[in-house]
Structure formats: structure tokens, C-alpha cells
N, C-alpha and C. Protein backbone atom coordinates (compact mmCIF):
# COMPACT_ATOMS: atom_id res chain seq x y z
N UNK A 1 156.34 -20.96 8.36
CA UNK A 1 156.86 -20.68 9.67
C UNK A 1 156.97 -19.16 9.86
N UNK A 2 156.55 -18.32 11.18
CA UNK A 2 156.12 -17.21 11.22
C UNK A 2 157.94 -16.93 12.26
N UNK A 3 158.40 -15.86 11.79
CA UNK A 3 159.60 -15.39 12.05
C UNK A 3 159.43 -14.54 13.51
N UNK A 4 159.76 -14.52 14.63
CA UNK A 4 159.78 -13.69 15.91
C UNK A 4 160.16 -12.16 15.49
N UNK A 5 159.42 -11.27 15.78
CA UNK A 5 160.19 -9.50 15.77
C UNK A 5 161.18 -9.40 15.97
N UNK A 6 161.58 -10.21 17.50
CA UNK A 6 162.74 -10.06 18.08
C UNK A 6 163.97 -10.72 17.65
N UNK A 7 164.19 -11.40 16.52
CA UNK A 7 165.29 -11.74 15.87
C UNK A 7 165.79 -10.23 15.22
N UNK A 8 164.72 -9.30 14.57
CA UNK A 8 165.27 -8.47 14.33
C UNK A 8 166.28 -7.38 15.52
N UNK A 9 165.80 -7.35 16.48
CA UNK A 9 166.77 -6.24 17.42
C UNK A 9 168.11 -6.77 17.66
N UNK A 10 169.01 -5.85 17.93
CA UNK A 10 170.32 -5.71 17.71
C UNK A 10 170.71 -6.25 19.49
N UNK A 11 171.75 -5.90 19.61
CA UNK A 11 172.24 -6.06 21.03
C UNK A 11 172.23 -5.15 21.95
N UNK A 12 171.66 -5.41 22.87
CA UNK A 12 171.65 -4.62 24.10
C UNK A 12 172.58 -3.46 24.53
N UNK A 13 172.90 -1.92 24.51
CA UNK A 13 173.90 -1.19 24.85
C UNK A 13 175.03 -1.86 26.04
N UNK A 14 174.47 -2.71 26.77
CA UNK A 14 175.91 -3.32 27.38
C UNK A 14 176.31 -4.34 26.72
N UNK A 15 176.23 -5.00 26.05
CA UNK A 15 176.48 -6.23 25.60
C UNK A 15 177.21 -5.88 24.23
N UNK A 16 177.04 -4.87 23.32
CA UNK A 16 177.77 -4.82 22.41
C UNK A 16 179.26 -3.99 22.17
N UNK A 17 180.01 -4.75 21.83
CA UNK A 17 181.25 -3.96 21.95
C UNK A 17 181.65 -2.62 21.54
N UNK A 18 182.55 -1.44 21.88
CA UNK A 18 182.58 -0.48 21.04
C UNK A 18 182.79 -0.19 19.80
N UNK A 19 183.96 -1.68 19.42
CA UNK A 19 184.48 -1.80 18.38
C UNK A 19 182.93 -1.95 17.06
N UNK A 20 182.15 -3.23 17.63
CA UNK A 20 180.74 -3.23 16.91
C UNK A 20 180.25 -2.12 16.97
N UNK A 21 179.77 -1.80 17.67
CA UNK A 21 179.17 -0.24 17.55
C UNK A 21 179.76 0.61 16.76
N UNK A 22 180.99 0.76 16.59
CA UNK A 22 181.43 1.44 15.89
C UNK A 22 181.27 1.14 14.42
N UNK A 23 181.53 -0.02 14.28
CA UNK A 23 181.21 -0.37 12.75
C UNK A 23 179.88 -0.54 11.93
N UNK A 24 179.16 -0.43 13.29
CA UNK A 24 177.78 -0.02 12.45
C UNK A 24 177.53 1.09 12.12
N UNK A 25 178.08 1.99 13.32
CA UNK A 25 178.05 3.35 12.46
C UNK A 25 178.21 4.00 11.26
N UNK A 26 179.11 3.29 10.85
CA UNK A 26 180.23 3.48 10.03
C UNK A 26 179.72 3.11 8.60
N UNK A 27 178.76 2.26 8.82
CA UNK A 27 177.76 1.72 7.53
C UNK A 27 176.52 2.70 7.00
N UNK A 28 175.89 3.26 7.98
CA UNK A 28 175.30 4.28 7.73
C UNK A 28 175.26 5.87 7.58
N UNK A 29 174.58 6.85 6.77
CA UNK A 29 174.71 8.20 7.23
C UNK A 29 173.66 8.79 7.77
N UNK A 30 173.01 8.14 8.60
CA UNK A 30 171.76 8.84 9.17
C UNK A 30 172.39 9.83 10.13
N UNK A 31 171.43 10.66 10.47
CA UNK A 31 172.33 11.13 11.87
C UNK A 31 172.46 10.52 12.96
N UNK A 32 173.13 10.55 14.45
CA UNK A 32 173.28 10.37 15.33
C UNK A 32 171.61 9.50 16.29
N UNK A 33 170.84 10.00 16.71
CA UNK A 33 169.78 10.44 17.02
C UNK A 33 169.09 9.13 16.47
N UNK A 34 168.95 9.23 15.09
CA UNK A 34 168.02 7.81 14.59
C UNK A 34 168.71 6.95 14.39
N UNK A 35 170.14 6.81 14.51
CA UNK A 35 171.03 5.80 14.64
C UNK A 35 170.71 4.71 16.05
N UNK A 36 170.82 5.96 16.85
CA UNK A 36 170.60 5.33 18.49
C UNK A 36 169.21 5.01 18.90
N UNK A 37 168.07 5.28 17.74
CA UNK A 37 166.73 4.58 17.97
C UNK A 37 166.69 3.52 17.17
N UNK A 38 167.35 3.12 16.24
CA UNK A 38 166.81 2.15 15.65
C UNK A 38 167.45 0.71 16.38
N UNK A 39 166.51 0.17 16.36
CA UNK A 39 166.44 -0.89 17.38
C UNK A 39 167.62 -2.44 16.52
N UNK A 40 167.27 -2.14 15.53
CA UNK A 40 168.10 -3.39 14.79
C UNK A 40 169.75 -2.92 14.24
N UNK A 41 170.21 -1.61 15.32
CA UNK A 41 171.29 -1.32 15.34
C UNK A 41 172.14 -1.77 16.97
N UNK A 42 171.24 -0.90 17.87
CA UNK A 42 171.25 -0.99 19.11
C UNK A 42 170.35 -1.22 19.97
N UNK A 43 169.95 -2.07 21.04
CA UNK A 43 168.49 -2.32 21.35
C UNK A 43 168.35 -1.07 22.55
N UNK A 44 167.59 -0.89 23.01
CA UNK A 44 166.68 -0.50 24.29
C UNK A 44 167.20 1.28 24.71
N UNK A 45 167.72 1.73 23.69
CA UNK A 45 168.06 2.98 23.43
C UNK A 45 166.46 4.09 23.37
N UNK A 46 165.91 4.30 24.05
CA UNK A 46 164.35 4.98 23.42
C UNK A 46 164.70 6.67 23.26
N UNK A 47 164.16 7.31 23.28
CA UNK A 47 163.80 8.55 22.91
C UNK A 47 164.24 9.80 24.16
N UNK A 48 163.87 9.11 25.59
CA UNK A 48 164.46 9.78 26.59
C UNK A 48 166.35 9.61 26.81
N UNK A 49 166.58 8.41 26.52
CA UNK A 49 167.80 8.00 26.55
C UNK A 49 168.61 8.22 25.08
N UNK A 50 168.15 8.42 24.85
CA UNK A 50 169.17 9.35 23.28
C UNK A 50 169.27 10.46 23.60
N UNK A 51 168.48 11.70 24.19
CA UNK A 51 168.62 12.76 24.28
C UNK A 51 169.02 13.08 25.61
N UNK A 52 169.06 11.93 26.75
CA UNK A 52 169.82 12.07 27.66
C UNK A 52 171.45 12.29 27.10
N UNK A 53 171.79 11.53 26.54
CA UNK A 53 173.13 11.01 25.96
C UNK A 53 173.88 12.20 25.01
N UNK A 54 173.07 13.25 24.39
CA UNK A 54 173.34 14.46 23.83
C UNK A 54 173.51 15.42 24.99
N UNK A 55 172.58 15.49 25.95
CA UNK A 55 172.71 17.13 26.91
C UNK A 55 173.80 16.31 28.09
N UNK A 56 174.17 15.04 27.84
CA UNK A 56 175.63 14.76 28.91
C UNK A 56 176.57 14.91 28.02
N UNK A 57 176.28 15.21 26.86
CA UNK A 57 177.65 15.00 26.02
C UNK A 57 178.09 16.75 25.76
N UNK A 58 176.59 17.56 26.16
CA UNK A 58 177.24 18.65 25.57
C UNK A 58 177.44 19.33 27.19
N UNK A 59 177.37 19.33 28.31
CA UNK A 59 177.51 19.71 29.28
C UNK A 59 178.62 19.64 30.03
N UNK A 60 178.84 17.94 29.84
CA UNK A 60 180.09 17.39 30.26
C UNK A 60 181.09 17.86 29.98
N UNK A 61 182.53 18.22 31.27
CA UNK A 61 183.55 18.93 31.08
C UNK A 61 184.67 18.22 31.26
């Protein structure tokens, strides 16, 4: 029996709680950045939207 990709991806940025999110973090030491691409952490996070999420974080007052 051939396994779907998509069992591997994680949950959708709205759908997963902060508290989860948080504790996955918390398991790894990658940095920030490849945390929020890897898909079997957080899903649909890509490459424009990670680095959106840095220049609002460093701008924001």
C-alpha cells in the first residue's frame, strides 16, 4: 500500500494552535526561517510568506 505525501504536512497556519506551534518549536534548533518552511511542521508557509513575517516583525511598532 503506497502512503499519500500529504499525510506528511502539518496543519495549516490557521488551524494550529499557538500553544502547538509552540511546542514544536521547542523540539527543534533550526533557525526560525526553515522552521516556518518545513511543511511537516507548519503547512502553506512558502518562502514569500516567511520573509513577509520577518520585515513585519522588524518594522512593526
Amino acid at each position: 500500500m503506497i502512503k499519500s505525501p500529504l499525510v506528511k504536512l502539518a496543519a495549516d497556519p490557521f488551524e494550529i494552535s499557538l500553544n502547538d506551534f509552540y511546542h514544536k518549536l521547542q523540539k527543534t534548533t533550526r533557525v526560525i526561517k526553515q522552521v516556518l518552511l518545513d511543511q511537516s511542521i507548519i503547512s502553506g508557509i512558502g518562502n514569500i510568506y516567511a520573509s513577509e513575517i520577518f520585515v513585519f516583525s522588524l518594522y512593526s511598532s
